[in-house]
PDB file of N, CA and C in Angstrom:
ATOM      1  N   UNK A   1      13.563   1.378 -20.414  1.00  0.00           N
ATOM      2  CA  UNK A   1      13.672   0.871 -19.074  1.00  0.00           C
ATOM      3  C   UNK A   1      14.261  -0.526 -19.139  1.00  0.00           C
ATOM      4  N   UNK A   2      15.225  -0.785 -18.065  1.00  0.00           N
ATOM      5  CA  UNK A   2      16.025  -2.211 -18.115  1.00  0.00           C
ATOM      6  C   UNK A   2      15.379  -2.914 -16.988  1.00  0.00           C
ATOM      7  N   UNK A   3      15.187  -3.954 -17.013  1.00  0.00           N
ATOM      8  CA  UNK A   3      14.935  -4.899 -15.532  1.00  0.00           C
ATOM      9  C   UNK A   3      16.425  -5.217 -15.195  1.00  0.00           C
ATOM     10  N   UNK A   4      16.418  -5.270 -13.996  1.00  0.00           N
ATOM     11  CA  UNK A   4      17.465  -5.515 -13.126  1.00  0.00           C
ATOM     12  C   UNK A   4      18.415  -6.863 -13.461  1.00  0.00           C
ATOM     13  N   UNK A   5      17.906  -7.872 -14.214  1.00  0.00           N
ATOM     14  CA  UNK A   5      18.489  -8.965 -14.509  1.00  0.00           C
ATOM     15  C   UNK A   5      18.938  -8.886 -15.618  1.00  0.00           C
ATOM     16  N   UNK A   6      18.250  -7.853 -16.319  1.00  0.00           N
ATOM     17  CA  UNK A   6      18.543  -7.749 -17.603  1.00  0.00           C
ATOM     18  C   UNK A   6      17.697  -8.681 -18.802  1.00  0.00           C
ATOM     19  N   UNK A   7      16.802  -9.650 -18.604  1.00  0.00           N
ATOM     20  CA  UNK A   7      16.474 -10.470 -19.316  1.00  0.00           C
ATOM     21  C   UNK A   7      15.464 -11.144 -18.939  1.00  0.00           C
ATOM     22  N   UNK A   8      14.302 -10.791 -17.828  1.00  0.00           N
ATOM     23  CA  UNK A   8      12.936 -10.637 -17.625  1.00  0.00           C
ATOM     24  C   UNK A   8      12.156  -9.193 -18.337  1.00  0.00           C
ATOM     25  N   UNK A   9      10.928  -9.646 -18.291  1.00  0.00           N
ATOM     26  CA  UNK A   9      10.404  -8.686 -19.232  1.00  0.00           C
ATOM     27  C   UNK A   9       9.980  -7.730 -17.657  1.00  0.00           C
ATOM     28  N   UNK A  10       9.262  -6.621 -17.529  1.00  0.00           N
ATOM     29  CA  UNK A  10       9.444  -5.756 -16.901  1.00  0.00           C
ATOM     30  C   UNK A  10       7.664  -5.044 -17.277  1.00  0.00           C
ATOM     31  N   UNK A  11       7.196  -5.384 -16.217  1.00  0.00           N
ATOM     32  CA  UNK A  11       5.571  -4.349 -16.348  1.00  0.00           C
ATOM     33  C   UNK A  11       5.624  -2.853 -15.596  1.00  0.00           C
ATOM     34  N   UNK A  12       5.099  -2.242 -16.301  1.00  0.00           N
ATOM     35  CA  UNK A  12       5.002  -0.864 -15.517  1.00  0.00           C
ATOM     36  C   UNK A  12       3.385  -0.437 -15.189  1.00  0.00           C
ATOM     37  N   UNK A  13       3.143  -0.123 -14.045  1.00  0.00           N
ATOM     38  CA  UNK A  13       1.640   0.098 -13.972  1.00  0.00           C
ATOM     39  C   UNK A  13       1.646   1.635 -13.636  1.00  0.00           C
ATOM     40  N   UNK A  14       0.889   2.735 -14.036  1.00  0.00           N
ATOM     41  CA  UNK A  14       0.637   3.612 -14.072  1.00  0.00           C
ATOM     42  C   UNK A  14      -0.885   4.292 -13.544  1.00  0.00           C
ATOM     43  N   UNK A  15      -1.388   4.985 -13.068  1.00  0.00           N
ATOM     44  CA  UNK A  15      -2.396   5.794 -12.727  1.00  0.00           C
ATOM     45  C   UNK A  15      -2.331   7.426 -12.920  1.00  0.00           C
ATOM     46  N   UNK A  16      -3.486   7.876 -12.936  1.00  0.00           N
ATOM     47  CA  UNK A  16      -3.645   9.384 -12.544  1.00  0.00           C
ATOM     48  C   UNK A  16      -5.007   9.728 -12.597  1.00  0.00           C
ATOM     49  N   UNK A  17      -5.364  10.725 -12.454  1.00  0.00           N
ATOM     50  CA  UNK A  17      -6.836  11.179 -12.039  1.00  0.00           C
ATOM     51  C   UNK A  17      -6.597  12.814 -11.649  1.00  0.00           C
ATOM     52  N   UNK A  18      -7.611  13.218 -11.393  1.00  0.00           N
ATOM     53  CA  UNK A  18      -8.091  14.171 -11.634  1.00  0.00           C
ATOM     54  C   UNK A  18      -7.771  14.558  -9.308  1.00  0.00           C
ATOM     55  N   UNK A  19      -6.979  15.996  -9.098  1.00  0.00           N
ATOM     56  CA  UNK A  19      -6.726  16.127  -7.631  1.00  0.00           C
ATOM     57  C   UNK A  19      -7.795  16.034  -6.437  1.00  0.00           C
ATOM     58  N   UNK A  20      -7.461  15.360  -5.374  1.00  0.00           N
ATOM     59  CA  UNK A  20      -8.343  15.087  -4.661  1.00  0.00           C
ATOM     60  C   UNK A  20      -9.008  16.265  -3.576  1.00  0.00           C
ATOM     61  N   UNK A  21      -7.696  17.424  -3.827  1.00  0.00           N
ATOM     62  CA  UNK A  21      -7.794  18.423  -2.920  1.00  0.00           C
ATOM     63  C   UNK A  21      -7.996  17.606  -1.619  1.00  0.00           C
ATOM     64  N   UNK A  22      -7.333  16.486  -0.504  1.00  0.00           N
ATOM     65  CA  UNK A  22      -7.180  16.285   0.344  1.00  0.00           C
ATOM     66  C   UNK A  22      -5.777  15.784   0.932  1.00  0.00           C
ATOM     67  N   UNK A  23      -5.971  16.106   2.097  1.00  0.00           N
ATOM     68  CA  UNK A  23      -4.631  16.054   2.920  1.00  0.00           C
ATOM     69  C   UNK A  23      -3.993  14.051   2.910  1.00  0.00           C
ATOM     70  N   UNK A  24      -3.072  13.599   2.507  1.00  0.00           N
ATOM     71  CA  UNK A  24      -2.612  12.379   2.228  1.00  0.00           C
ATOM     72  C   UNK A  24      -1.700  12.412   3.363  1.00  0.00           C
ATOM     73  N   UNK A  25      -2.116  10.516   4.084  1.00  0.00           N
ATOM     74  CA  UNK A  25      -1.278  10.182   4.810  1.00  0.00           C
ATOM     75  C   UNK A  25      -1.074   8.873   4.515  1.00  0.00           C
ATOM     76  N   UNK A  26       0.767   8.575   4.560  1.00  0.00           N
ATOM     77  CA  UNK A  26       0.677   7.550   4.049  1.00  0.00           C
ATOM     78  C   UNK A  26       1.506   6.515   5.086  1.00  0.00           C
ATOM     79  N   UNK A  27       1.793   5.062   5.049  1.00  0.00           N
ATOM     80  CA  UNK A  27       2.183   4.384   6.012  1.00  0.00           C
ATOM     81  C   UNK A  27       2.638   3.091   5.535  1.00  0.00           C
ATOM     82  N   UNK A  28       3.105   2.449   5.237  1.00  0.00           N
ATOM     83  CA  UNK A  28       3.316   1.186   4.413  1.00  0.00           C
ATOM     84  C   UNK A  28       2.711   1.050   3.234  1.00  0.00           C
ATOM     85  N   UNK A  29       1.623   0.188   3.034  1.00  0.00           N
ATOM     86  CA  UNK A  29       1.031  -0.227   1.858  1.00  0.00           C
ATOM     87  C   UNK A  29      -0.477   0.495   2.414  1.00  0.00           C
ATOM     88  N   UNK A  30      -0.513   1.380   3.673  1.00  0.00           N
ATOM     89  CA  UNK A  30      -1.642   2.113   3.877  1.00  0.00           C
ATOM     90  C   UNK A  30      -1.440   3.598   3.083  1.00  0.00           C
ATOM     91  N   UNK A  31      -2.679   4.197   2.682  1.00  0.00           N
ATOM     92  CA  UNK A  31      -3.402   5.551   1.874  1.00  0.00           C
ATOM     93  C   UNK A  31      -4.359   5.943   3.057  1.00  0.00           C
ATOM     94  N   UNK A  32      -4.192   7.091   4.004  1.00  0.00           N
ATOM     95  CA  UNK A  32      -5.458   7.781   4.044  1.00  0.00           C
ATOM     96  C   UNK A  32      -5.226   9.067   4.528  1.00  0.00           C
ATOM     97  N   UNK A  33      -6.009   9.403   5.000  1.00  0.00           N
ATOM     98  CA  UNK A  33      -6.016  11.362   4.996  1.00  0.00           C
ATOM     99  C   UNK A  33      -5.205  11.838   6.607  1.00  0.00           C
ATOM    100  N   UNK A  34      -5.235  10.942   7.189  1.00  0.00           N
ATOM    101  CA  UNK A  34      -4.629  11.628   8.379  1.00  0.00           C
ATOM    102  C   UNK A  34      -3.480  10.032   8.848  1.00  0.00           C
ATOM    103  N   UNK A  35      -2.571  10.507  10.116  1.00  0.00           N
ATOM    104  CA  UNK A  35      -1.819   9.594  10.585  1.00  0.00           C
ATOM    105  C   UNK A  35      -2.748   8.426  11.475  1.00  0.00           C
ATOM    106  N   UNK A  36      -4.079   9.156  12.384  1.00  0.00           N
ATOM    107  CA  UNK A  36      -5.110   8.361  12.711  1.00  0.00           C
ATOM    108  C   UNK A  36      -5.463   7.520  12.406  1.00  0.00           C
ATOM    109  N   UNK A  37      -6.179   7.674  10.998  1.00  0.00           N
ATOM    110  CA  UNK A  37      -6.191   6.358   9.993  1.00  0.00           C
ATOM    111  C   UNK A  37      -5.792   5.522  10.199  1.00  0.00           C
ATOM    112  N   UNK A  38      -4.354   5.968   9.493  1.00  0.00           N
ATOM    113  CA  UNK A  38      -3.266   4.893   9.200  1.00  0.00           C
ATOM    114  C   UNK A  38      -3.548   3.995   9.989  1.00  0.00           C
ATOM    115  N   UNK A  39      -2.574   4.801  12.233  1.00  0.00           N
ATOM    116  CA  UNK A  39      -3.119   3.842  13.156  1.00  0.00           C
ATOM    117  C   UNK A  39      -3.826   2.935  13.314  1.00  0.00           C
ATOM    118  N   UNK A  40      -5.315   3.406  12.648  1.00  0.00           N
ATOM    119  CA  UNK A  40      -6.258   2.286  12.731  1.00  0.00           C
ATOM    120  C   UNK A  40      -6.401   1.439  12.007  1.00  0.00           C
ATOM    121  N   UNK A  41      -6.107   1.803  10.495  1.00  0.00           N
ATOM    122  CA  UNK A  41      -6.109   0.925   9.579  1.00  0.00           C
ATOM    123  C   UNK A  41      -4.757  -0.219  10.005  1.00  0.00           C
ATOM    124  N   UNK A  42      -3.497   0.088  10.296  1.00  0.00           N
ATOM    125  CA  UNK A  42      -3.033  -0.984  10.686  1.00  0.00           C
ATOM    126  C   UNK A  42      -3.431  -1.768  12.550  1.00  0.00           C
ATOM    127  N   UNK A  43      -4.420  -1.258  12.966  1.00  0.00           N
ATOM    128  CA  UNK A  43      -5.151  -1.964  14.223  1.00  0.00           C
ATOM    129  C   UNK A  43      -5.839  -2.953  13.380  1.00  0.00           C
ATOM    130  N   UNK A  44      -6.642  -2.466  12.921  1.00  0.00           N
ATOM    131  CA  UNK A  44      -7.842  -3.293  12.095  1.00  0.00           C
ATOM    132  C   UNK A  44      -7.125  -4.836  11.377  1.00  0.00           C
ATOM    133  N   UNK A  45      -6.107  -4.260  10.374  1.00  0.00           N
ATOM    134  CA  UNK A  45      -5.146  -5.378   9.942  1.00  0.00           C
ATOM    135  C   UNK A  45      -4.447  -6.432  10.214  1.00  0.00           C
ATOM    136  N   UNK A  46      -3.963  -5.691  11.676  1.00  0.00           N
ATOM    137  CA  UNK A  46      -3.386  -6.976  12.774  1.00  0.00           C
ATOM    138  C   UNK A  46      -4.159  -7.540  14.049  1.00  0.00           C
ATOM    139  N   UNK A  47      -5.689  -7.217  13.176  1.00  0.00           N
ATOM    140  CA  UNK A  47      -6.780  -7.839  14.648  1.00  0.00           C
ATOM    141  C   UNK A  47      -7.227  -8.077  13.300  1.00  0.00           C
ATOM    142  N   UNK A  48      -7.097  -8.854  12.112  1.00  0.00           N
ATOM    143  CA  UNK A  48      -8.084  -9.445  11.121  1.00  0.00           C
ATOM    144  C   UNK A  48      -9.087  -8.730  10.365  1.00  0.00           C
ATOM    145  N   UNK A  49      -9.301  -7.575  11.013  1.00  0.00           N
ATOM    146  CA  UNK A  49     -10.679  -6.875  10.474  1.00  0.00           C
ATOM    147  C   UNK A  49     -10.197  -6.579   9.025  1.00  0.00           C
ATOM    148  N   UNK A  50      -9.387  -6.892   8.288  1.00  0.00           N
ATOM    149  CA  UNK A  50      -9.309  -6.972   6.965  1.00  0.00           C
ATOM    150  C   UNK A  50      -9.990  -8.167   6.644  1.00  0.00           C
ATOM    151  N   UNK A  51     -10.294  -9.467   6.917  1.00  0.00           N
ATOM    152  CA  UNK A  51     -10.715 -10.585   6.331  1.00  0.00           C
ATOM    153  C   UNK A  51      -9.276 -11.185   6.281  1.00  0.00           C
ATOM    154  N   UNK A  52      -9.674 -12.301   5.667  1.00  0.00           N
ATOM    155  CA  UNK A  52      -8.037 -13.468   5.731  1.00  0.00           C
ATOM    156  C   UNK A  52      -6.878 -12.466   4.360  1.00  0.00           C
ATOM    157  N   UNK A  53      -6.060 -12.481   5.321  1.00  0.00           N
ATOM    158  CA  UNK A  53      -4.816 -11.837   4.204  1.00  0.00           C
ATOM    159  C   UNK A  53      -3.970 -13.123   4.136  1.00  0.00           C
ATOM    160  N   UNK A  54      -3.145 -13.513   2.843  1.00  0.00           N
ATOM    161  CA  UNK A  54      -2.467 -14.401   2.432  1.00  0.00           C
ATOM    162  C   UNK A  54      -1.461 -14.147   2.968  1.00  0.00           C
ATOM    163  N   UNK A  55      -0.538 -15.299   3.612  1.00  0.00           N
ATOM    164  CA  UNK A  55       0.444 -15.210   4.414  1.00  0.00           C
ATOM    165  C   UNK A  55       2.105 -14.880   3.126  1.00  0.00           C
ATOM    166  N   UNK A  56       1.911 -14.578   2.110  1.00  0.00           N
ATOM    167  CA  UNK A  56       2.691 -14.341   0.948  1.00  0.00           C
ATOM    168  C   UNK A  56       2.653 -12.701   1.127  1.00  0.00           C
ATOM    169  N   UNK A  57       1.550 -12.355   1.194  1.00  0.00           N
ATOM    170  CA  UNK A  57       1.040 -10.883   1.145  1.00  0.00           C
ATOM    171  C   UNK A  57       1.331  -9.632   2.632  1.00  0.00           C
ATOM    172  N   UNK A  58       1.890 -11.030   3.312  1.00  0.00           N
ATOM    173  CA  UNK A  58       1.594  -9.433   4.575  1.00  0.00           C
ATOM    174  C   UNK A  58       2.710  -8.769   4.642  1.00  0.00           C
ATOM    175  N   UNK A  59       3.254  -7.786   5.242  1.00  0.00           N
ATOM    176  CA  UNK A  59       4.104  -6.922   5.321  1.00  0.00           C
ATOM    177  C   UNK A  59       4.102  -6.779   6.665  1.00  0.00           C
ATOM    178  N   UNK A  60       5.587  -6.582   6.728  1.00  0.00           N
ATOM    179  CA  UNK A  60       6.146  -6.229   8.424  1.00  0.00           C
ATOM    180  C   UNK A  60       6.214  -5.027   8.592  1.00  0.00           C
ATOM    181  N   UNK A  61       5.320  -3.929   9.312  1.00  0.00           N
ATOM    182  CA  UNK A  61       5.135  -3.106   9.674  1.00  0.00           C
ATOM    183  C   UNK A  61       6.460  -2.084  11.016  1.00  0.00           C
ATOM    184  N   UNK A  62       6.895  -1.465  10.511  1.00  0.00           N
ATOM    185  CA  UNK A  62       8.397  -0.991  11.207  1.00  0.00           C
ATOM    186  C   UNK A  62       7.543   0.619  11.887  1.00  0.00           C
TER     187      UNK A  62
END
């Protein structure tokens, strides 16, 4: 694998596990089982109910 500059080093992060047998919905940097969720999880996010998010960290939601 090359990094794009060619001459930074380059991390790869990986997961897996064992199937959840559930229905995945996904939405930005949101994970959950239905589009509902999502909805709410980004309500919750842009009314704070996450706790303080770092202004480096947020994402513009399209």
């Amino acid at each position: 694998m090359r990094a794009g500059d060619g001459d930074a080093t380059s991390e790869v992060l990986t997961f897996s596990g064992p199937p959840i047998r559930q229905p995945v919905a996904m939405g930005g940097p949101m994970v959950m089982n239905t589009r509902a969720e999502i909805d709410q999880a980004f309500r919750d996010f842009h009314t704070s109910r996450f706790g303080t998010v770092p202004r480096q960290a947020r994402l513009q939601h399209r």
